[in-house]
C-alpha atoms as a PDB file:
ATOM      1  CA  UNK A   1       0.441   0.877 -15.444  1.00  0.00           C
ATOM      2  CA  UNK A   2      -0.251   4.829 -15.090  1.00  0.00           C
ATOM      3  CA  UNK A   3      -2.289   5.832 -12.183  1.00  0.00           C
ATOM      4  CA  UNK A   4      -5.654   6.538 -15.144  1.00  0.00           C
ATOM      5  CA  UNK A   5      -5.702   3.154 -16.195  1.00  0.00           C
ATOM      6  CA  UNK A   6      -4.821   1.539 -12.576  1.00  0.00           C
ATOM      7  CA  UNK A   7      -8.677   3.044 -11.427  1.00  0.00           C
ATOM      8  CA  UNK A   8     -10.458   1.752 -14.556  1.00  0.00           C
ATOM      9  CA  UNK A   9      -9.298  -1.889 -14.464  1.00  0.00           C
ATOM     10  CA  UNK A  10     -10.310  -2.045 -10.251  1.00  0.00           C
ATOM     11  CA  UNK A  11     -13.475  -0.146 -11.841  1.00  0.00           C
ATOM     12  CA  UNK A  12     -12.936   2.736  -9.927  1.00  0.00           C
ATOM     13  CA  UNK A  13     -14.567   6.111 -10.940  1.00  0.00           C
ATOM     14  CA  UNK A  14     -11.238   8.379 -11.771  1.00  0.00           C
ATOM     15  CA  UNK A  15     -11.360  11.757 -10.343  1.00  0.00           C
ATOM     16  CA  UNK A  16      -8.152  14.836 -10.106  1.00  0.00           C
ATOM     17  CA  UNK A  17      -7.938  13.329  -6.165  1.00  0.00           C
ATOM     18  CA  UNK A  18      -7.949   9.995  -7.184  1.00  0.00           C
ATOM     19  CA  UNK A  19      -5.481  10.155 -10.241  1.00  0.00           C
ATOM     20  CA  UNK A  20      -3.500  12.212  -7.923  1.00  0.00           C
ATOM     21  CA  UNK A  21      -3.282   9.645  -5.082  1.00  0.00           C
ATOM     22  CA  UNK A  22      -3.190   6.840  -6.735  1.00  0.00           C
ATOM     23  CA  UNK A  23      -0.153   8.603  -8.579  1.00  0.00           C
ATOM     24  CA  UNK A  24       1.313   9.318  -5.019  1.00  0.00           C
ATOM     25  CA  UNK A  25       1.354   5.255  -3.897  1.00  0.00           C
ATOM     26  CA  UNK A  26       2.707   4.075  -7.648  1.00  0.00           C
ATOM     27  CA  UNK A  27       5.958   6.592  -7.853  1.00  0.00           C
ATOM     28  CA  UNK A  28       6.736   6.886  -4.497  1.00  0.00           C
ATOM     29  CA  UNK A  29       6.906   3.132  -3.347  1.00  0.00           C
ATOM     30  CA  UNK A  30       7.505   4.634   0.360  1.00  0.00           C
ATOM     31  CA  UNK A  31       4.473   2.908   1.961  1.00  0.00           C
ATOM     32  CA  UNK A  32       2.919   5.961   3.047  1.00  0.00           C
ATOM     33  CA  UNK A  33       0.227   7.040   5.621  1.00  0.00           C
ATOM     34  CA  UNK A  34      -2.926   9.213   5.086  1.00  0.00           C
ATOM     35  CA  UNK A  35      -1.067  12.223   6.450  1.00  0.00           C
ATOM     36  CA  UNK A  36       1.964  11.551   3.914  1.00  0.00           C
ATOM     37  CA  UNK A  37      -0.125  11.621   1.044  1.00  0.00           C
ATOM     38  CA  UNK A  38      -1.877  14.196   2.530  1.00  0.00           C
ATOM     39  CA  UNK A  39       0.805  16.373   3.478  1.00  0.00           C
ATOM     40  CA  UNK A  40       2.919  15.743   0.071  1.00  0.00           C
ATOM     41  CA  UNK A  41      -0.482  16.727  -2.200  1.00  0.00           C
ATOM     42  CA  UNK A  42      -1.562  19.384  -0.183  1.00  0.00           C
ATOM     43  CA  UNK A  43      -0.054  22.408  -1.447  1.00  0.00           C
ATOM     44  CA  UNK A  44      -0.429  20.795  -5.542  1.00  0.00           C
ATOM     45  CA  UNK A  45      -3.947  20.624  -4.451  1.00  0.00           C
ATOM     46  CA  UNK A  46      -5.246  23.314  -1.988  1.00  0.00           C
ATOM     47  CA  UNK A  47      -8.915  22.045  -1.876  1.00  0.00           C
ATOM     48  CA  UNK A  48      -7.698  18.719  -1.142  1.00  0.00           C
ATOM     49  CA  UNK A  49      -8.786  17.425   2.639  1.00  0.00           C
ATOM     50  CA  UNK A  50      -7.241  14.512   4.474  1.00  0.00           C
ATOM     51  CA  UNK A  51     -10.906  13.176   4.632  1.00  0.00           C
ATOM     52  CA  UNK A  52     -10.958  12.692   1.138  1.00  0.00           C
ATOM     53  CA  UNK A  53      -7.255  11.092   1.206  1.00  0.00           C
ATOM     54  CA  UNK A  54      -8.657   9.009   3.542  1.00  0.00           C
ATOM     55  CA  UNK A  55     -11.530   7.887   2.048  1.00  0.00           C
ATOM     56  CA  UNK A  56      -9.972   7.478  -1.292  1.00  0.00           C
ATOM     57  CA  UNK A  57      -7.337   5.209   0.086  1.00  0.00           C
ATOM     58  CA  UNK A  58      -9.320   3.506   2.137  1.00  0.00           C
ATOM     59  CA  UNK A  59     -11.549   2.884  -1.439  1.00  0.00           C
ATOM     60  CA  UNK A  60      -8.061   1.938  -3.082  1.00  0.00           C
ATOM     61  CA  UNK A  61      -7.961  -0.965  -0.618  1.00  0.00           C
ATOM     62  CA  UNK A  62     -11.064  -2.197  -0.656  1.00  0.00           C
ATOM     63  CA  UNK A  63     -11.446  -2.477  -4.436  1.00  0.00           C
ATOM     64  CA  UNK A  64      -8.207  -4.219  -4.307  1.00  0.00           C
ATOM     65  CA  UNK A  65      -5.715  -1.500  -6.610  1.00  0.00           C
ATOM     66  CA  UNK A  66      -3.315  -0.755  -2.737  1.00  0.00           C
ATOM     67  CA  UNK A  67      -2.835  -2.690  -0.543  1.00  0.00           C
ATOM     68  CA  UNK A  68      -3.609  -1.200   3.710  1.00  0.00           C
ATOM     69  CA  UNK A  69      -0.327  -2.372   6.028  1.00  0.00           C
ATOM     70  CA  UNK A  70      -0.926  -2.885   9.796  1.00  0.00           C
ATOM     71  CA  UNK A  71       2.457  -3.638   9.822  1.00  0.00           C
ATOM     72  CA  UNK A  72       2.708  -0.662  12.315  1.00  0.00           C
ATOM     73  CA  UNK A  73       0.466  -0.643  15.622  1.00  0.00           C
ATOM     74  CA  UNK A  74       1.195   2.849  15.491  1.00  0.00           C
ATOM     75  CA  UNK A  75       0.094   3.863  12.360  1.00  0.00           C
ATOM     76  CA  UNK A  76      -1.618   2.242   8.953  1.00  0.00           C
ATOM     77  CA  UNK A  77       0.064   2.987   5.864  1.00  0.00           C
ATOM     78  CA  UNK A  78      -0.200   1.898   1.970  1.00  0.00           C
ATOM     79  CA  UNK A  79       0.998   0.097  -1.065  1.00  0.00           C
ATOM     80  CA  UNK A  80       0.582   0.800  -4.508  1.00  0.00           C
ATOM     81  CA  UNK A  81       2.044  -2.397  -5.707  1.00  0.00           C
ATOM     82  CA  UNK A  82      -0.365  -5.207  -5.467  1.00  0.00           C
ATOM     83  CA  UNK A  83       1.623  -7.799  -6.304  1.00  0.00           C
ATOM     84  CA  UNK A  84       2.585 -10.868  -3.945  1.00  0.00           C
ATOM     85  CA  UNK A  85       5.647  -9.561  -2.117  1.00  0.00           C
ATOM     86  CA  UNK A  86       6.291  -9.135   2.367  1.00  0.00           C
ATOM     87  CA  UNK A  87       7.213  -6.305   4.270  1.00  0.00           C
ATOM     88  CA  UNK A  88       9.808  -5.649   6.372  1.00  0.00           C
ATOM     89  CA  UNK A  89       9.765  -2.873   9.353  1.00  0.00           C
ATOM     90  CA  UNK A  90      12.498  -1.469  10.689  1.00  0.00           C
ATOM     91  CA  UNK A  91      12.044  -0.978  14.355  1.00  0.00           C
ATOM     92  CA  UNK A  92      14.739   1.463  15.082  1.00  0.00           C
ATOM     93  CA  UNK A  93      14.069   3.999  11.986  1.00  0.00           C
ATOM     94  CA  UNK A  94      10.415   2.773  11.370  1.00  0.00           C
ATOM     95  CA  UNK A  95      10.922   2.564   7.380  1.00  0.00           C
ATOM     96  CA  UNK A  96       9.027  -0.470   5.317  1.00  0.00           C
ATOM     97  CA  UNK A  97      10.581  -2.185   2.768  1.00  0.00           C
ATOM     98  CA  UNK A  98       9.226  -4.745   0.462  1.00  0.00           C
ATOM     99  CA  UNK A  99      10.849  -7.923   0.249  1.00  0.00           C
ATOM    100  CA  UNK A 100      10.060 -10.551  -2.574  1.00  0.00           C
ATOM    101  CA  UNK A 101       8.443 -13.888  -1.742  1.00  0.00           C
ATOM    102  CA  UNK A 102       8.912 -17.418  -3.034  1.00  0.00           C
ATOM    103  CA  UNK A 103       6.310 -18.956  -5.540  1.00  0.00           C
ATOM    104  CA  UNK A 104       4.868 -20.987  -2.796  1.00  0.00           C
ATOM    105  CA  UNK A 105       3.496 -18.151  -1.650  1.00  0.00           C
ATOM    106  CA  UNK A 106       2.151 -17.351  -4.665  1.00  0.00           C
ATOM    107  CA  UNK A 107       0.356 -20.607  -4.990  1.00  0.00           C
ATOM    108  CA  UNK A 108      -1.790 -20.088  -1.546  1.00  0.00           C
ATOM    109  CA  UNK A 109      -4.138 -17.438  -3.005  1.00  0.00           C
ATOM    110  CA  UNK A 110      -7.343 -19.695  -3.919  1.00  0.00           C
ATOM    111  CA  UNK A 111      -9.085 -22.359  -3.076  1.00  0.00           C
ATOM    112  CA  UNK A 112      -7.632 -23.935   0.547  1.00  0.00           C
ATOM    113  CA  UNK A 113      -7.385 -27.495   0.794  1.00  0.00           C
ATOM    114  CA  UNK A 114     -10.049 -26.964   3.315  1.00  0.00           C
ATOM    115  CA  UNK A 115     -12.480 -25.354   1.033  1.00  0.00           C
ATOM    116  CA  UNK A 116     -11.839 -21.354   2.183  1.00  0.00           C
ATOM    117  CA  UNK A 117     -10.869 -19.246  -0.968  1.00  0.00           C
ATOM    118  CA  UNK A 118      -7.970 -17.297  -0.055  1.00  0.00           C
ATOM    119  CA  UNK A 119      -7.889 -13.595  -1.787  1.00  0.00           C
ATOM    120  CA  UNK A 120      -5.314 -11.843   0.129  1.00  0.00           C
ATOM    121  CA  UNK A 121      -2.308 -12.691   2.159  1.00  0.00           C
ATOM    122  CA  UNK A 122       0.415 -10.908   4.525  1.00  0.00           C
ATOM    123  CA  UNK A 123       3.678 -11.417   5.483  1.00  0.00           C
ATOM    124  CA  UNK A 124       5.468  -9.338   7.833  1.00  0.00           C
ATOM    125  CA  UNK A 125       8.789  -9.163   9.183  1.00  0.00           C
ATOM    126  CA  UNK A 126       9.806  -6.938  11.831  1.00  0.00           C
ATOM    127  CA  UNK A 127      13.528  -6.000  13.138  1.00  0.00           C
ATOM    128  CA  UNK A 128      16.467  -3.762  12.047  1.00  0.00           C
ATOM    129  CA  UNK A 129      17.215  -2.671   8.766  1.00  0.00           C
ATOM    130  CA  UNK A 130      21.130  -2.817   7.412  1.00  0.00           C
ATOM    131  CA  UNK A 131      20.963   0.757   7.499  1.00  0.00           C
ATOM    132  CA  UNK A 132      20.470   1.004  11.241  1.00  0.00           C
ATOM    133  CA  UNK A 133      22.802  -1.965  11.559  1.00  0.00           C
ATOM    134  CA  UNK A 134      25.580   0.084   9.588  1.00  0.00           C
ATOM    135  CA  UNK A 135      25.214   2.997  11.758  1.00  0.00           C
END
């Protein structure tokens, strides 16, 4: 799905900043902060503040179309890709990756057995990645 069509289906007003940014979290699947986007749109965009990358992503996450990662006490980033999957941080080099999840997982958004309704999850790992390792 193309950044456009991504806003309309989470109902969310496109603009040239918000194609743009949403663009930024679906092709580069780096798990980026505010001042990545920021700094990686800037100079595309020169009228483009890191208040409105903020807000926008901050907007992305709350209507549910990125996902916001605490993974990282230091810093929040985001995730274009909505689907159920876990993260993985590297402590040594600090990179995310996404890892896939079993179905089971799947299965525990809705209705708990205890009558909550579940409509987002997160699982996060936290070590060193095989790149570190192989260094």
């Amino acid at each position: 799905m193309d950044a456009y069509h991504k806003l309309i289906t989470f109902k969310i007003k496109p603009s040239v900043q918000r194609i743009a940014i949403m663009d930024y979290l679906l092709t580069h699947r780096t798990h980026p902060s505010v001042d990545e986007v920021y700094t990686s749109l800037c100079e595309a965009m020169p009228t483009l503040s890191r208040t409105t990358v903020y807000n926008t992503l901050e907007l992305l996450s709350e209507s549910g179309a990125a996902l916001m990662l605490t993974i990282d006490e230091g810093k929040v980033c985001f995730d274009g890709d909505t689907s159920p999957h876990a993260h993985f941080l590297c402590r040594k080099c600090g990179k995310i990756y996404d890892l896939p999840v079993e179905s089971t997982i799947k299965e525990v958004m809705g209705l708990s057995p205890d009558g909550h309704v579940i409509d987002e999850v997160h699982y996060y790992y936290k070590g060193t990645c095989k790149n570190c390792l192989a260094k």
